[in-house]
C-alpha atoms as a PDB file:
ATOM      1  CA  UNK A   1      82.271  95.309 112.044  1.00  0.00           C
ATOM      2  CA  UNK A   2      82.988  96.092 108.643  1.00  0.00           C
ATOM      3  CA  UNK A   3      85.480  94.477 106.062  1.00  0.00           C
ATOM      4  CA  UNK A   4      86.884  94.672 102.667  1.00  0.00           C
ATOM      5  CA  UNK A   5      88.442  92.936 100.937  1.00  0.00           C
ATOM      6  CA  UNK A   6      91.649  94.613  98.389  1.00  0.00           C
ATOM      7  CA  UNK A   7      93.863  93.989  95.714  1.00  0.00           C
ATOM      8  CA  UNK A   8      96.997  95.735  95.791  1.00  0.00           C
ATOM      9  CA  UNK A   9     100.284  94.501  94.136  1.00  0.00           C
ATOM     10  CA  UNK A  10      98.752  91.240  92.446  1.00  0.00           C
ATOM     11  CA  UNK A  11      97.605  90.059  95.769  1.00  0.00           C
ATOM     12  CA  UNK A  12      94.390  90.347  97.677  1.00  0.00           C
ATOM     13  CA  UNK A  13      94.025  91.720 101.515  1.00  0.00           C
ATOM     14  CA  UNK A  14      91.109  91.168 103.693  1.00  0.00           C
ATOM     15  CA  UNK A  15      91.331  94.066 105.911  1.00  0.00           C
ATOM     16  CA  UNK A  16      89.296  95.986 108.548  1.00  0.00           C
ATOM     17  CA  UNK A  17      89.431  99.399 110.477  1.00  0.00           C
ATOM     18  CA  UNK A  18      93.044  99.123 112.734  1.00  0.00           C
ATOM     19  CA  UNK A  19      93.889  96.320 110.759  1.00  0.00           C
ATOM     20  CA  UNK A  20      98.222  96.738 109.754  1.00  0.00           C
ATOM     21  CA  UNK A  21      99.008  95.137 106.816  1.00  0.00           C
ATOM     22  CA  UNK A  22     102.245  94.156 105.239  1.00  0.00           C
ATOM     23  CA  UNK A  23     102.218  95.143 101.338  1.00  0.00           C
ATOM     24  CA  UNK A  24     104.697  94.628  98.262  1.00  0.00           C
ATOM     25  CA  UNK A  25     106.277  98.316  98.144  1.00  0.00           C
ATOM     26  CA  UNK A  26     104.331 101.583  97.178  1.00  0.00           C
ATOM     27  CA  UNK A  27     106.986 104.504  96.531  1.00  0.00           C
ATOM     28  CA  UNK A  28     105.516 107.137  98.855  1.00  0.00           C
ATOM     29  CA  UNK A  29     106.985 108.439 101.943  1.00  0.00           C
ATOM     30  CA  UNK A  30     106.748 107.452 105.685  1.00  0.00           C
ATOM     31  CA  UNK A  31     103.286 109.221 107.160  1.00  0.00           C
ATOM     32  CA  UNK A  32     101.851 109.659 103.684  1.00  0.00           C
ATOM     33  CA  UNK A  33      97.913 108.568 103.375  1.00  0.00           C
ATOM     34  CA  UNK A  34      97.097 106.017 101.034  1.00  0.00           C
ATOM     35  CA  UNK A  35      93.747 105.124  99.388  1.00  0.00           C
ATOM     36  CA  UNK A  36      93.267 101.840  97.656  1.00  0.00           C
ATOM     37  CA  UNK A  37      90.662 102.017  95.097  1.00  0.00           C
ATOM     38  CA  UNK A  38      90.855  98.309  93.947  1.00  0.00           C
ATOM     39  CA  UNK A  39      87.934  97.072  96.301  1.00  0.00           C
ATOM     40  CA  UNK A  40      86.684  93.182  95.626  1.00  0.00           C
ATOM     41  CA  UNK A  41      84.414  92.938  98.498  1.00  0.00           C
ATOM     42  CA  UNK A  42      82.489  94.937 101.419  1.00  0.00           C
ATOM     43  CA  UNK A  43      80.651  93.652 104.542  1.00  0.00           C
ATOM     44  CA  UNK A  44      79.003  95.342 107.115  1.00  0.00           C
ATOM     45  CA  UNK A  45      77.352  92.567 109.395  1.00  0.00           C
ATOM     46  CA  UNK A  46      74.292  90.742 106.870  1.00  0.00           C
ATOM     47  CA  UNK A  47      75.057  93.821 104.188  1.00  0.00           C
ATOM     48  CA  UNK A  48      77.549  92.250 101.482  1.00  0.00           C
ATOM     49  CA  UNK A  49      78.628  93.873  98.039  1.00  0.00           C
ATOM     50  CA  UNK A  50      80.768  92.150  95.779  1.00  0.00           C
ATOM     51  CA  UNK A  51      82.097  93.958  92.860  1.00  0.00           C
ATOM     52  CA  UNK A  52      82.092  92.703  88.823  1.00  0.00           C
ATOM     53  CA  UNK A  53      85.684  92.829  89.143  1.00  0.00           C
ATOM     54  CA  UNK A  54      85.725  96.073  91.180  1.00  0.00           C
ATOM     55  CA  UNK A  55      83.416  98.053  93.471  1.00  0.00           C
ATOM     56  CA  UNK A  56      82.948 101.622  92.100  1.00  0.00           C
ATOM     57  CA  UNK A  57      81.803 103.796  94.809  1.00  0.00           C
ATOM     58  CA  UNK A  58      84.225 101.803  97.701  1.00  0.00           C
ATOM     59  CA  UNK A  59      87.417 102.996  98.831  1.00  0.00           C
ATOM     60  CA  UNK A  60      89.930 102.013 101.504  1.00  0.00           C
ATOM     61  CA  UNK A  61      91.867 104.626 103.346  1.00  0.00           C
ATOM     62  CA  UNK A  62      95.507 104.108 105.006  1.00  0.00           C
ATOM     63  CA  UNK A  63      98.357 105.185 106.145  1.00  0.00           C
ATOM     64  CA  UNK A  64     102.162 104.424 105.195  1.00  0.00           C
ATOM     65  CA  UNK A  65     103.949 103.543 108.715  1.00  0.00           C
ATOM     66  CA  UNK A  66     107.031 102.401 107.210  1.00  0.00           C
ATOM     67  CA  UNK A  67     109.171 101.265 104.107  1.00  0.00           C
ATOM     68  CA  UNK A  68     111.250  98.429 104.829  1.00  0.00           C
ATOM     69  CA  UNK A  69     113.122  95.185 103.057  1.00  0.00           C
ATOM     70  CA  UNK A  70     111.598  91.953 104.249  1.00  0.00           C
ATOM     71  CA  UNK A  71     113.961  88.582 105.699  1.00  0.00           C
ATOM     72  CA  UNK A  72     116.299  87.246 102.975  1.00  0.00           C
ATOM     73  CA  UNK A  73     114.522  84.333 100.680  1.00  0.00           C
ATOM     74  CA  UNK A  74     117.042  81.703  99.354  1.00  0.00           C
ATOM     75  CA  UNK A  75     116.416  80.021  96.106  1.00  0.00           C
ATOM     76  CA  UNK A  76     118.631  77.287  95.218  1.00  0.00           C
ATOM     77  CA  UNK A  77     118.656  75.155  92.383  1.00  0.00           C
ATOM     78  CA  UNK A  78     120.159  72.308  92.285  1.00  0.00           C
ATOM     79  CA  UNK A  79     120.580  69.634  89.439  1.00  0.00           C
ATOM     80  CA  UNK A  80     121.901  66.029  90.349  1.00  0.00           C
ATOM     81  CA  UNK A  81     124.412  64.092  88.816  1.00  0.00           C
ATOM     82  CA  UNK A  82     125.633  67.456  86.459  1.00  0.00           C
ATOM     83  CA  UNK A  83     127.375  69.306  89.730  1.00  0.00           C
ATOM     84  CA  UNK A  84     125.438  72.148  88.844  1.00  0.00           C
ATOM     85  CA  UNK A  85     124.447  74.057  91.916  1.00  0.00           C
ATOM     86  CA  UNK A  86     123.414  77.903  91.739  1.00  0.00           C
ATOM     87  CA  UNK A  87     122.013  80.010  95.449  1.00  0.00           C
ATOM     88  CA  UNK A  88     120.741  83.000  95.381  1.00  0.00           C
ATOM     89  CA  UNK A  89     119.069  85.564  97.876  1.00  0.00           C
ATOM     90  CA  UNK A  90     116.235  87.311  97.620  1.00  0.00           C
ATOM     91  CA  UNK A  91     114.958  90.681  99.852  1.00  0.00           C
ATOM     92  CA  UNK A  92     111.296  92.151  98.876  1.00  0.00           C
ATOM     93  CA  UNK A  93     110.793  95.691  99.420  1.00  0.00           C
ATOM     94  CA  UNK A  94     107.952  96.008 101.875  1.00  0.00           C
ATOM     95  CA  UNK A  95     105.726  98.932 103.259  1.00  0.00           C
ATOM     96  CA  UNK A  96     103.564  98.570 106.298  1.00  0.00           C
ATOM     97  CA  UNK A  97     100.256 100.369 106.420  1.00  0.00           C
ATOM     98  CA  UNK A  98      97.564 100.440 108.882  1.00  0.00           C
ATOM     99  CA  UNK A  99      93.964 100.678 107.645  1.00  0.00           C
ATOM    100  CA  UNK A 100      91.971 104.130 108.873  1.00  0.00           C
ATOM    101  CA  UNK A 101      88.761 103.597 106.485  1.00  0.00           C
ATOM    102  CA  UNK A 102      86.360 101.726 104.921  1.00  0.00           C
ATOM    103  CA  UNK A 103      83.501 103.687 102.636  1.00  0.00           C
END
């Protein structure tokens, strides 16, 4: 089985073929294909590269499901003895995309 591992939006993925992944938002439409060329790591079975930071030759291959807005995050500070209290919400745009290839 082979697996990668990506960086995409500050963060880093550890995907595989069929693999759906939840990612900080892209911009491109529903259906679209998507190729990450940020590629940290590849493993097939005993065969491991690891890039110097990146891979050059790798590439991951996707494609966009869906864009969506993630649950609401609450941050609340809160500072005792001043009766200073301040909530807030928080919703992250989101886009889910399964994985179709790993070269």
């Amino acid at each position: 089985m082979k697996i990668a591992v990506i960086e995409t939006g500050g963060k880093q993925y550890k995907v595989a073929v069929g693999d759906r992944i939840d990612i900080e938002k892209l911009g491109l439409e529903n259906g679209s294909d998507v190729v990450f060329d940020k590629i940290l790591l590849v493993a097939d079975g005993e065969k491991v590269e690891v890039g110097d930071p990146y891979l050059k030759d790798a590439k991951v291959t996707g494609k966009l499901l869906e864009n969506y807005r993630d649950k609401k995050k609450i941050v609340f500070k809160y500072h005792s003895k001043v009766r200073r209290r301040k909530k807030k919400g928080h919703r992250q745009e989101m886009t889910e995309v399964e994985i179709t290839g790993i070269k």
